[in-house]
Protein backbone atom coordinates (compact mmCIF):
# COMPACT_ATOMS: atom_id res chain seq x y z
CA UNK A 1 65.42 83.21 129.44
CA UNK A 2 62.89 85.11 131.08
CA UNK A 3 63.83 87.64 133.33
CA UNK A 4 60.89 89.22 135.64
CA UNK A 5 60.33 92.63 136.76
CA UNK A 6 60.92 91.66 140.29
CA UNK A 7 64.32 90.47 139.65
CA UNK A 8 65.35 93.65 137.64
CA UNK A 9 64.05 95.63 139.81
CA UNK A 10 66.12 93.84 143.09
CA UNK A 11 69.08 94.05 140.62
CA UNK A 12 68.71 97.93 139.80
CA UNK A 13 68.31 98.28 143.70
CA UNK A 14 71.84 97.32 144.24
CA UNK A 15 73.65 98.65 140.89
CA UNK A 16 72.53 102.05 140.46
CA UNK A 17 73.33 103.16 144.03
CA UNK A 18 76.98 102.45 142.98
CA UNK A 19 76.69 104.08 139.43
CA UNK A 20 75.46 107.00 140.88
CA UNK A 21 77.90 106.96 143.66
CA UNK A 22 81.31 106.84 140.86
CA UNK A 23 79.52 109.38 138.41
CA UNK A 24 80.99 112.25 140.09
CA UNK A 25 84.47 109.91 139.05
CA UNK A 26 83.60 109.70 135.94
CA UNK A 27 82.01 113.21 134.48
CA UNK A 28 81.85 115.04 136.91
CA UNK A 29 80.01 116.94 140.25
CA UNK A 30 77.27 117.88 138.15
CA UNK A 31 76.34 114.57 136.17
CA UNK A 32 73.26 112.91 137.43
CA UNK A 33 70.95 109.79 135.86
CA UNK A 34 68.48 110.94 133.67
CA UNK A 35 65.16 108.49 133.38
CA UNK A 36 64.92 104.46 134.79
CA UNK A 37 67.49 101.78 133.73
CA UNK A 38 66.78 100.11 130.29
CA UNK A 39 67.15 95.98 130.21
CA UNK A 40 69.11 94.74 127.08
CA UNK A 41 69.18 90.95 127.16
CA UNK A 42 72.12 89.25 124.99
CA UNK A 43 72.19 85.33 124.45
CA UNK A 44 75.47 85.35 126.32
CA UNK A 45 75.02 88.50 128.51
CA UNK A 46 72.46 90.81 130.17
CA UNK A 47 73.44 94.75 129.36
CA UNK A 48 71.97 97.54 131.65
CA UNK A 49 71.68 100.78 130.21
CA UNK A 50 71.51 104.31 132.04
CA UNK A 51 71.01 107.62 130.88
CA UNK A 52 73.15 110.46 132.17
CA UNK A 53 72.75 114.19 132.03
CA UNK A 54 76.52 115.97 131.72
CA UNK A 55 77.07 119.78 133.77
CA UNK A 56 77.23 120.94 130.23
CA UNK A 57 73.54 119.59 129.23
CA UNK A 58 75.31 116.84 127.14
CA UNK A 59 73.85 113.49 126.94
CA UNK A 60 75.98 110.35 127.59
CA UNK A 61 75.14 106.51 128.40
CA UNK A 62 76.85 104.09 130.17
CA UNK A 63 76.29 100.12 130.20
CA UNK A 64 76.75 97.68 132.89
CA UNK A 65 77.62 94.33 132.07
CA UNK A 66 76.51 90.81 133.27
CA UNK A 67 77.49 87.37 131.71
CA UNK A 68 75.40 84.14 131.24
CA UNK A 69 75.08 81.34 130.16
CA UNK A 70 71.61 79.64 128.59
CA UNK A 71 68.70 79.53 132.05
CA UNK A 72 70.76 81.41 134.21
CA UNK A 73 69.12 84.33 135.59
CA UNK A 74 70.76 87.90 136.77
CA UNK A 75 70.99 86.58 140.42
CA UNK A 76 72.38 83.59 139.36
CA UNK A 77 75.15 85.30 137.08
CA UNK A 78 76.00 87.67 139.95
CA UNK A 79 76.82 84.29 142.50
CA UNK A 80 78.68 82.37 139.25
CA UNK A 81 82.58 82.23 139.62
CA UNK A 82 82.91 81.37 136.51
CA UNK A 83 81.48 84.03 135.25
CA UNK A 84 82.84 86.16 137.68
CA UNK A 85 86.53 85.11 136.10
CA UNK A 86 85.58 85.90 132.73
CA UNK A 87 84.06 89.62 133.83
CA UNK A 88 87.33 89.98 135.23
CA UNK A 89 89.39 89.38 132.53
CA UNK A 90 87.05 91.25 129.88
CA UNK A 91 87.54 94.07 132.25
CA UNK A 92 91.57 93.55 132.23
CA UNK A 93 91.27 93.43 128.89
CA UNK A 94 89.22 96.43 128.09
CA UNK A 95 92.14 98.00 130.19
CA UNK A 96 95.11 96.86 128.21
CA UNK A 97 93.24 97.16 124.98
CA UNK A 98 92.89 100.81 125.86
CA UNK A 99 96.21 101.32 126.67
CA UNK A 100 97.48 99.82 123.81
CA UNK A 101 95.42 101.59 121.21
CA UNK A 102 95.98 104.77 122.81
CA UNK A 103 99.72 104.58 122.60
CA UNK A 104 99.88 102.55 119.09
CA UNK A 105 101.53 103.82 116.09
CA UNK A 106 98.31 105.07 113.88
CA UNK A 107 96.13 105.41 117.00
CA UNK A 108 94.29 108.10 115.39
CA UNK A 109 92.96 105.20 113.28
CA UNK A 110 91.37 103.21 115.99
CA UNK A 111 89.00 103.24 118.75
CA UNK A 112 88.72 102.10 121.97
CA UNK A 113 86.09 101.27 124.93
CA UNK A 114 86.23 103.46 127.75
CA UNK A 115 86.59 100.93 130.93
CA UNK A 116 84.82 103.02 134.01
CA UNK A 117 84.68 100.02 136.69
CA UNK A 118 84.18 96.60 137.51
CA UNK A 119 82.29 95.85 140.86
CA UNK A 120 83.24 92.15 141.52
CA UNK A 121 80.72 91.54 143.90
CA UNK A 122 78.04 92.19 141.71
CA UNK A 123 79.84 90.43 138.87
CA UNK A 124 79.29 93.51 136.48
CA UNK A 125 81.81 95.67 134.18
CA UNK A 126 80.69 99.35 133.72
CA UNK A 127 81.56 100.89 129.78
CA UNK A 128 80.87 103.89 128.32
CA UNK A 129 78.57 103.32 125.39
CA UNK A 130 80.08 103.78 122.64
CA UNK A 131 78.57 104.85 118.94
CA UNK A 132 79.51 101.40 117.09
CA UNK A 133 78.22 99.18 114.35
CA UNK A 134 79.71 95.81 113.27
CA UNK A 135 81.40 94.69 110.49
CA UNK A 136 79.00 92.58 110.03
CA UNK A 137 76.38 94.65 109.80
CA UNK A 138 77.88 96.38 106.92
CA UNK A 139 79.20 93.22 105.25
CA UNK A 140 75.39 92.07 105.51
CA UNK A 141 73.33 94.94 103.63
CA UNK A 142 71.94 94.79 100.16
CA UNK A 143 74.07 97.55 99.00
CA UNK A 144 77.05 95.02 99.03
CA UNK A 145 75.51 93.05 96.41
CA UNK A 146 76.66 95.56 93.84
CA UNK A 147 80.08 96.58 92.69
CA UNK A 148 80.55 100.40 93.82
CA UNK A 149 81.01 102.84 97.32
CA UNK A 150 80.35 100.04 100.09
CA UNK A 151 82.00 97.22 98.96
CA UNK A 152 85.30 99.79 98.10
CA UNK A 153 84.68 101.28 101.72
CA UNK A 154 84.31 98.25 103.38
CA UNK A 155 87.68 97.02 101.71
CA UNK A 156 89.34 99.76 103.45
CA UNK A 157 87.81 98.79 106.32
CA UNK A 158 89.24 95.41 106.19
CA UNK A 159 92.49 96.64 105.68
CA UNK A 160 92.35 98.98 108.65
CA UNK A 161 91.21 95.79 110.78
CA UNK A 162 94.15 94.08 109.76
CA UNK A 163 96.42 96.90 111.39
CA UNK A 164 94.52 96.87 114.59
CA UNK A 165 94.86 92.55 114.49
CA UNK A 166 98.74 93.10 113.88
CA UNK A 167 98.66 95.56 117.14
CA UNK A 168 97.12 93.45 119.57
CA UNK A 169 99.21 90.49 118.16
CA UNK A 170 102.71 92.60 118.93
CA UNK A 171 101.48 94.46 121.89
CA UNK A 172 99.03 92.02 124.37
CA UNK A 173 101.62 89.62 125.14
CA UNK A 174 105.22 87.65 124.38
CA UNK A 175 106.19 86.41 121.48
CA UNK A 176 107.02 83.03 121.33
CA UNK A 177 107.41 79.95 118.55
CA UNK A 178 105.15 77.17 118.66
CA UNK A 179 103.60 73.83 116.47
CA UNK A 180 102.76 74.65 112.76
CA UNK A 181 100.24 71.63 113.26
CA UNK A 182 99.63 70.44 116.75
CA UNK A 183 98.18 67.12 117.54
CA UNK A 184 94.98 68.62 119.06
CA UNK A 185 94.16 70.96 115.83
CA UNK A 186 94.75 67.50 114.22
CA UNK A 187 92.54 65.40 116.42
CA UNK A 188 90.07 68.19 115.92
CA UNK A 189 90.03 68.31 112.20
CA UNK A 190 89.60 64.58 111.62
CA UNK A 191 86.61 64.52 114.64
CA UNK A 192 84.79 67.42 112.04
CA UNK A 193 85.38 65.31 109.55
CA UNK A 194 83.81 62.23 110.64
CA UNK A 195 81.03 63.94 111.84
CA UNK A 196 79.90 65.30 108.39
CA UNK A 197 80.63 61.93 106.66
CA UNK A 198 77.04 61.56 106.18
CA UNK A 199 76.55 64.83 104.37
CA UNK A 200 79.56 65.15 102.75
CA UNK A 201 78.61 63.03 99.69
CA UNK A 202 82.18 62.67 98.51
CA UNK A 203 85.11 60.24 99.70
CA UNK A 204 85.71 61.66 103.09
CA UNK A 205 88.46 59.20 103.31
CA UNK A 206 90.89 60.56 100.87
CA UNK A 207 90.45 64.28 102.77
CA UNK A 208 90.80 62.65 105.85
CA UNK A 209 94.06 61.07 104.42
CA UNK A 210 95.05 64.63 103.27
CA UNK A 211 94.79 65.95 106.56
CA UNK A 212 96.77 63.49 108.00
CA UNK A 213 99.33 64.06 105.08
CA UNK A 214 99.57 67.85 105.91
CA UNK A 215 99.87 66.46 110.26
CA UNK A 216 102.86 64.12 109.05
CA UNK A 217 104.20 66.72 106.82
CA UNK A 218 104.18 70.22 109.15
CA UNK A 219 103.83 68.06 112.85
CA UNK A 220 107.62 69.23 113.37
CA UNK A 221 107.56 73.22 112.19
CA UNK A 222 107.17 75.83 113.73
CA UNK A 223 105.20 79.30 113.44
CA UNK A 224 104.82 82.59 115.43
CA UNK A 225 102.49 82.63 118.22
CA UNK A 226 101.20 85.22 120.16
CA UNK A 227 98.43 85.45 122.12
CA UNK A 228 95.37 85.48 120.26
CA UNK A 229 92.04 87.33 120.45
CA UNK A 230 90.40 84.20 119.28
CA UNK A 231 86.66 85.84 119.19
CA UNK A 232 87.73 87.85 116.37
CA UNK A 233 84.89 87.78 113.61
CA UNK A 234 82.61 90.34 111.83
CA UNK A 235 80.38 90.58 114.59
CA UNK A 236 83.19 91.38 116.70
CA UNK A 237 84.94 94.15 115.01
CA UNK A 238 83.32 97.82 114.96
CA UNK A 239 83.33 100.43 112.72
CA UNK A 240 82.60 103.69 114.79
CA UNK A 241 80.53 107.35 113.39
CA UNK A 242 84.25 108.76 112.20
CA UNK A 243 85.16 105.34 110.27
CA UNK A 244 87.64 103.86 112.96
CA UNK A 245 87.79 100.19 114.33
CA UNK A 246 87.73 98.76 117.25
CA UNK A 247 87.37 95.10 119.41
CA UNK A 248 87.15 93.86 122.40
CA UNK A 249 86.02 91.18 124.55
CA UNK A 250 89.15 88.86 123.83
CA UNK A 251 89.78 85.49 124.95
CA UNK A 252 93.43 85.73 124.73
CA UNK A 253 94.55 82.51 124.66
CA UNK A 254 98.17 81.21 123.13
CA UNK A 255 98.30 79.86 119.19
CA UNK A 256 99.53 80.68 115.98
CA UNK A 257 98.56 84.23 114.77
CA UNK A 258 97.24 82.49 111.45
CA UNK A 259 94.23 81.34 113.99
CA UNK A 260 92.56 84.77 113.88
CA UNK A 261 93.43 85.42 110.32
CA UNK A 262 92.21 82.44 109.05
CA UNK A 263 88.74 82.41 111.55
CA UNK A 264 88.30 85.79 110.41
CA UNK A 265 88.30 84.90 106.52
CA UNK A 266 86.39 82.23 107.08
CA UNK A 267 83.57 83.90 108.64
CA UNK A 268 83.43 86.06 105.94
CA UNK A 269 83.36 82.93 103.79
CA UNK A 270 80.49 81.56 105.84
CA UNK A 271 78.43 84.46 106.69
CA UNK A 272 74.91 83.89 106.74
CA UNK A 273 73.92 85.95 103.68
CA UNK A 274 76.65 84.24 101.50
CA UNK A 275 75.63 80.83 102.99
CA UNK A 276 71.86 81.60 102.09
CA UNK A 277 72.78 83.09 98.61
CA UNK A 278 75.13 80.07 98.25
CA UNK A 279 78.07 82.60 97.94
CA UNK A 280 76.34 84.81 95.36
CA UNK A 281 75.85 87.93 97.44
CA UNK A 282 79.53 88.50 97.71
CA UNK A 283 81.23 86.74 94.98
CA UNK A 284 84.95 84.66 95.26
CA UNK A 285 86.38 87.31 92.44
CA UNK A 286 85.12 89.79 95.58
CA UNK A 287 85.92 87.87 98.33
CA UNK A 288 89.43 87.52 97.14
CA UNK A 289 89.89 90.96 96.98
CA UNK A 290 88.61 91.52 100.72
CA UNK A 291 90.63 88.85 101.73
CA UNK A 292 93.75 90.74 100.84
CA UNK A 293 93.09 94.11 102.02
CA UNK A 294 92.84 92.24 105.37
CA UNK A 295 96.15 90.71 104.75
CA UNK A 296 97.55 93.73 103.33
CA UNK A 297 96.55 95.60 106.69
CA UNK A 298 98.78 93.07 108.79
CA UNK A 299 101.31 91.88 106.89
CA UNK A 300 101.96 95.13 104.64
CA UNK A 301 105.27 94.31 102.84
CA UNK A 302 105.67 90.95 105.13
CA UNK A 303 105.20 87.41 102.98
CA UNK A 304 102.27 85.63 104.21
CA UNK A 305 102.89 81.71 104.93
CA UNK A 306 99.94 80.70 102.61
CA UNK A 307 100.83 76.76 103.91
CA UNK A 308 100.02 78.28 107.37
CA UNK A 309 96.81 80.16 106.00
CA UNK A 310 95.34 77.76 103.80
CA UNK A 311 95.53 74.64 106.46
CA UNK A 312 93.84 77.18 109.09
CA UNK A 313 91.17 78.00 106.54
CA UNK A 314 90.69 74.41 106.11
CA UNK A 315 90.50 73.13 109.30
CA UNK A 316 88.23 76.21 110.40
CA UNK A 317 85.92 75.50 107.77
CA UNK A 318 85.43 71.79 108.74
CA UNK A 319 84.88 73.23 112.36
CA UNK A 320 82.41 75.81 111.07
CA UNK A 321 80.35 73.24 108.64
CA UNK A 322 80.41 70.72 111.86
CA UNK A 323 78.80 73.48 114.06
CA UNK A 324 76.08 74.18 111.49
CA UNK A 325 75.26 70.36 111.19
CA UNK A 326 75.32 70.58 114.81
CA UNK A 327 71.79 73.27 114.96
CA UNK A 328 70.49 71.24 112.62
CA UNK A 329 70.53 68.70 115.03
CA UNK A 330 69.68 69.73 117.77
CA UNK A 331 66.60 71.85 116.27
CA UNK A 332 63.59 71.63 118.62
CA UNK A 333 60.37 70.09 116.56
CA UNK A 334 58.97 73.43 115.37
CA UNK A 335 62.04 74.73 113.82
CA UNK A 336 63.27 70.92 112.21
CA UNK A 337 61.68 71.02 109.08
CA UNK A 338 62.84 74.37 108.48
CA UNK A 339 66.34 73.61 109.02
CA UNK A 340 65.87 70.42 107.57
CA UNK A 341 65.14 72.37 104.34
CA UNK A 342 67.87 75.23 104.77
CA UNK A 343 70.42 72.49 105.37
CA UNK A 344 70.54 71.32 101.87
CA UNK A 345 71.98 74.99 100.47
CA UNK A 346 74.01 74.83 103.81
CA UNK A 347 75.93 71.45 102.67
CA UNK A 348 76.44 72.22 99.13
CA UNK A 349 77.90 75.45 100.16
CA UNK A 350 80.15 74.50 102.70
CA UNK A 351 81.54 71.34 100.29
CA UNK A 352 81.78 73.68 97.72
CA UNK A 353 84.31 75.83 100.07
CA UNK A 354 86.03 72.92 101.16
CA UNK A 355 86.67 71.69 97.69
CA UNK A 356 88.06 74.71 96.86
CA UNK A 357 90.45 74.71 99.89
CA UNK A 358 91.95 71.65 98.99
């Protein structure tokens, strides 16, 4: 959405007065903005950034925070309690997070995001920016088509991201047992299913059979739950300039900790280079091996319930195929034949994954 100048500039009239007012706070008596506001739109948030000038001539940025969701304007977001909620929690997260990582085990190993304030009636969280790049950003360059430096760095990466996953799962909340196989993740797996019948081009009959098999078969066990981060992918894991990790932005809610592992596997599994290369930029032989330095990195000498793993993998795929189907579908007129035409890769891919899950 468009935002205009007028808006922004009604905005900046009520947030930098406070930034300004908690710098002291924050750096210092001597550090002062430097140069206007910069606007950083996100599809699900608006980012603010300002320039500050330290006492000791050192340069540092902060950003201010604002969610959205698709047409809705600054103003609106800073009147949405919705929104309003979810700021608050990110905030209570980025607190706990902090705390956590500070005080883990190997905390010299991982990052965190410095939480300076949350003004609630503006709806917006104040970070300090911090010098990050994604996962996926690294996972994504053509120097990971070849065997050699990046792919063995970004395997220790993996492995490192694993340890911080295993932290948050011990440390954000209680511990508790739960279903192996609820009836919802069930419901859910046969709905995906239906809806890619018509692409599927194979008896989706006997997998929906299977998956009721595996409901019948686990409905009554039990796994460890925790509460998840559930937005854990490679766009939301960081690498930072001295090689640690870090994430944020959780959505903590309650499930099995094999629902992280397994989204997280998958969306390397589903990536869009691999999709678009139909899984020839990173190869399974490669994969594999990525796969378990992120398994090594949480489980270290632990077994692994593969049962768990593979079922999560499964149903996570189905959900990630359905979504894809999903654009394709709802693709205004100008982009239809396009994904019309990218869709056919798309299916034989994901079938191909699905194939091999079972």
């Amino acid at each position: 959405m468009q935002i205009s100048d007028n808006e922004l500039k009604s905005f900046y009239a009520l947030l930098t007065p406070r930034i300004e007012a908690d710098l002291a706070a924050w750096y210092g008596s001597d550090a002062h903005l430097i140069a206007e506001p910069t606007f950083h739109p996100r599809p699900w948030s608006y980012f603010f950034r300002y320039r500050i000038q330290m006492g000791d001539s050192r340069e540092r940025a902060v950003l201010a925070k604002i969610r959205h969701i698709e047409n809705m304007n600054v103003s609106e977001s800073m009147r949405d309690t919705k929104m309003r909620e979810e700021m608050k929690d990110e905030y209570e997260s980025l607190v706990k997070i902090r705390d956590i990582f500070t005080h883990a085990e190997d905390a010299e190993r991982f990052s965190t995001i410095r939480q300076l304030a949350f003004y609630e009636d503006l709806n917006v969280l104040v970070m300090e920016e911090a010098d990050i790049r994604t996962l996926k950003s690294n996972f994504q360059k053509p120097v990971m088509w070849i065997e050699g430096n990046a792919r063995r760095i970004f395997e220790s990466h993996l492995e490192l991201t694993g340890q911080w996953l295993r932290v948050f799962h011990d440390q954000i909340g209680d511990a508790h047992d739960g279903p192996f196989f609820s009836e919802a993740f069930y419901q859910r797996a046969q709905e995906n299913l239906q809806r890619i019948r018509p692409v599927y081009g194979k008896n989706v009959e006997s997998l929906q059979s299977m998956v009721r098999m595996f409901y019948d078969q686990y409905k009554n066990k039990t796994l460890p739950y925790r509460i998840t981060h559930d937005n854990f992918s490679l766009a939301n894991v960081f690498v930072t300039g001295d090689e640690k990790i870090c994430s944020f932005d959780p959505h903590n809610k309650p499930g099995s900790i094999y629902i992280d592992i397994a989204k997280f596997i998958v969306d390397m599994e589903t990536c869009a280079v691999q999709v678009s290369t139909f899984g020839m930029s990173i190869p399974p032989s490669r994969l594999k091996k990525f796969n378990a330095a992120f398994l090594r990195g949480y489980f270290r000498s632990e077994p692994v319930d593969f049962h768990a793993l593979n079922l999560y993998r499964l149903i996570y795929l189905l959900e990630k195929w359905d979504d894809n189907e999903e654009k394709v579908l709802l693709a205004g007129a100008a982009k239809k034949i396009l994904y019309g035409i990218a869709a056919l890769p798309m299916r034989r891919y994901f079938s191909k994954l699905v194939d091999r899950q079972i």
